[in-house]
Protein backbone atom coordinates (compact mmCIF):
# COMPACT_ATOMS: atom_id res chain seq x y z
CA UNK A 1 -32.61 25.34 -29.29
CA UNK A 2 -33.07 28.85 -28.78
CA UNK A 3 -35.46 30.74 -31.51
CA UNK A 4 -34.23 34.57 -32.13
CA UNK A 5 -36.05 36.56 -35.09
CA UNK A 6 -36.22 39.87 -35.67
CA UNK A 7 -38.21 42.41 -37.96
CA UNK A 8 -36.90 46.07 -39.17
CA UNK A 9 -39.96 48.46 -40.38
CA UNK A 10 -39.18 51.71 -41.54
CA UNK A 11 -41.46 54.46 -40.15
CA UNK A 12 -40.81 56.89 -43.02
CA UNK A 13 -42.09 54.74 -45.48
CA UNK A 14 -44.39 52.57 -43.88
CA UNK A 15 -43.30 49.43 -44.96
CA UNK A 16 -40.80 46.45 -44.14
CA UNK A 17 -36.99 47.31 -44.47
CA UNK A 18 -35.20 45.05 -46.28
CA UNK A 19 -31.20 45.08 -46.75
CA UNK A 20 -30.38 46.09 -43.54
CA UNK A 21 -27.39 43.82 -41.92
CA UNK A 22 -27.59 42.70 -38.36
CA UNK A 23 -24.93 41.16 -36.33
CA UNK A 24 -25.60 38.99 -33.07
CA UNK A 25 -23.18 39.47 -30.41
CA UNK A 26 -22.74 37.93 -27.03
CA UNK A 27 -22.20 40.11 -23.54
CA UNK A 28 -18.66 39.86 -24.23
CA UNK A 29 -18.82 40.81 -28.26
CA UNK A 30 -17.67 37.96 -29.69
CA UNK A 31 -19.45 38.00 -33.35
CA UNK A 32 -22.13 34.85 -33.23
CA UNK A 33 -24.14 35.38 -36.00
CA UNK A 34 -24.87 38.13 -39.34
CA UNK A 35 -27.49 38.10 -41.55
CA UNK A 36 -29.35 40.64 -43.68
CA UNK A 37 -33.35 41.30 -43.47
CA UNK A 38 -35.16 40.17 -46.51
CA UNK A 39 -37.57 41.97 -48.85
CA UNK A 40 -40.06 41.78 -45.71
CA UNK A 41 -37.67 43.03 -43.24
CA UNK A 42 -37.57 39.72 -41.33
CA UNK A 43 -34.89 37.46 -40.35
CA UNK A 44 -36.20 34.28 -39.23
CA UNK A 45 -33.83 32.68 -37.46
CA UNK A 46 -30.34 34.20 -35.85
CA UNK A 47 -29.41 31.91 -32.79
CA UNK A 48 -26.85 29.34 -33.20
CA UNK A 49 -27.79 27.19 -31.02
CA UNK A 50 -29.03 27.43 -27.39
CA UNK A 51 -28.57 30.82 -26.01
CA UNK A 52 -28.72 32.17 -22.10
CA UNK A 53 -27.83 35.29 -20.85
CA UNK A 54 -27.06 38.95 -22.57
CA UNK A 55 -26.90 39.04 -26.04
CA UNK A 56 -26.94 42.36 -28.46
CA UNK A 57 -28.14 42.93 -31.81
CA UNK A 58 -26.48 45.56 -33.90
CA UNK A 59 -28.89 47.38 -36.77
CA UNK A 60 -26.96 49.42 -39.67
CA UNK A 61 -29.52 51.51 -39.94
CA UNK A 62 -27.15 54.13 -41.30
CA UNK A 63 -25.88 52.28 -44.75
CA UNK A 64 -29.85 51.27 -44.89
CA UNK A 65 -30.88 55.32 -45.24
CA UNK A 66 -27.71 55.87 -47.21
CA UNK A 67 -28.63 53.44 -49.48
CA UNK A 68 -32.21 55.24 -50.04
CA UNK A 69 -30.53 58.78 -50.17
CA UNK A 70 -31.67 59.75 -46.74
CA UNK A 71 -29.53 61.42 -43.77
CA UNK A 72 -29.86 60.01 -40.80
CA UNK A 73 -28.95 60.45 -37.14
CA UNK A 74 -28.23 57.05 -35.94
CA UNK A 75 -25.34 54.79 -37.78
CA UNK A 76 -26.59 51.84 -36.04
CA UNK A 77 -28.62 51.15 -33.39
CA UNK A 78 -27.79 48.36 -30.89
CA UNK A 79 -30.46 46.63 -29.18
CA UNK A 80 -29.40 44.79 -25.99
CA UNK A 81 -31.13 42.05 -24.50
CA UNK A 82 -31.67 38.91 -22.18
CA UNK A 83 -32.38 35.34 -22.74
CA UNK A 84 -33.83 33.57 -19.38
CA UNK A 85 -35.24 30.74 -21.47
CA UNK A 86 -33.71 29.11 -24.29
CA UNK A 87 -36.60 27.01 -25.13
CA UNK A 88 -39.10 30.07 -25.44
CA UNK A 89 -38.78 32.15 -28.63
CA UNK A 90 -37.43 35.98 -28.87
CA UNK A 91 -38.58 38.16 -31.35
CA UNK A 92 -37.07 41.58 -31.02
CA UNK A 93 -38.99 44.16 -33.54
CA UNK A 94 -36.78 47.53 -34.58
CA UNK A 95 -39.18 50.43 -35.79
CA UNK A 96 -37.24 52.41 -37.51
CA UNK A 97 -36.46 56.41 -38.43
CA UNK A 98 -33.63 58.88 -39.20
CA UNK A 99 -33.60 60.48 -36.04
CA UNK A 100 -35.81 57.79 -33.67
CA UNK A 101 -36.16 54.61 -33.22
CA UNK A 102 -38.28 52.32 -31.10
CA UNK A 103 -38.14 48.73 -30.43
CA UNK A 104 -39.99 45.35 -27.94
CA UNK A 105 -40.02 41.92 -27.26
CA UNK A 106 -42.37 40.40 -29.80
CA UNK A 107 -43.90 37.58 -29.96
């Protein structure tokens, strides 16, 4: 089974982002999976099984700022990706801004 996490921090603020919805979506965008980060901006576990190939993860990171009364740039930010190995884990970090964002594999 295929382990997919992933962890939102907000740059502005220093600290985790929590409430910010993510949807998992295969390469052809067929919805697999939603979930919201928690007070630590984590989501543990996303996959729904065993995963292979190109997947995407969609961040709205523009309700999160709305929600804290900032303006942002982005309305979401889409992070796509490739799983070679469903038996290793993915972790797949967002660091987060109004107007940048970075993100990596993690471990």
């Amino acid at each position: 089974m295929t382990h997919l996490s992933t962890h939102v921090l907000d740059a502005t603020s220093g600290r985790p982002a929590p409430g910010v919805a993510v949807t998992l979506t295969d390469s052809r965008g067929a919805v697999l999976a939603t979930a919201t980060t928690d007070d630590e901006g984590r989501i543990g576990a996303l996959a729904p099984g065993e995963l292979s190939g190109v997947y995407r993860l969609t961040f709205d990171t523009g309700s999160y700022f709305a929600a804290h009364g900032v303006a942002s740039f982005y309305p979401e930010v889409v992070v796509t990706f490739e799983i070679s190995n469903p038996a290793t884990r993915y972790h797949v970090p967002l660091l987060l801004s109004p107007y940048a964002y970075s993100t990596y594999r993690g471990s």
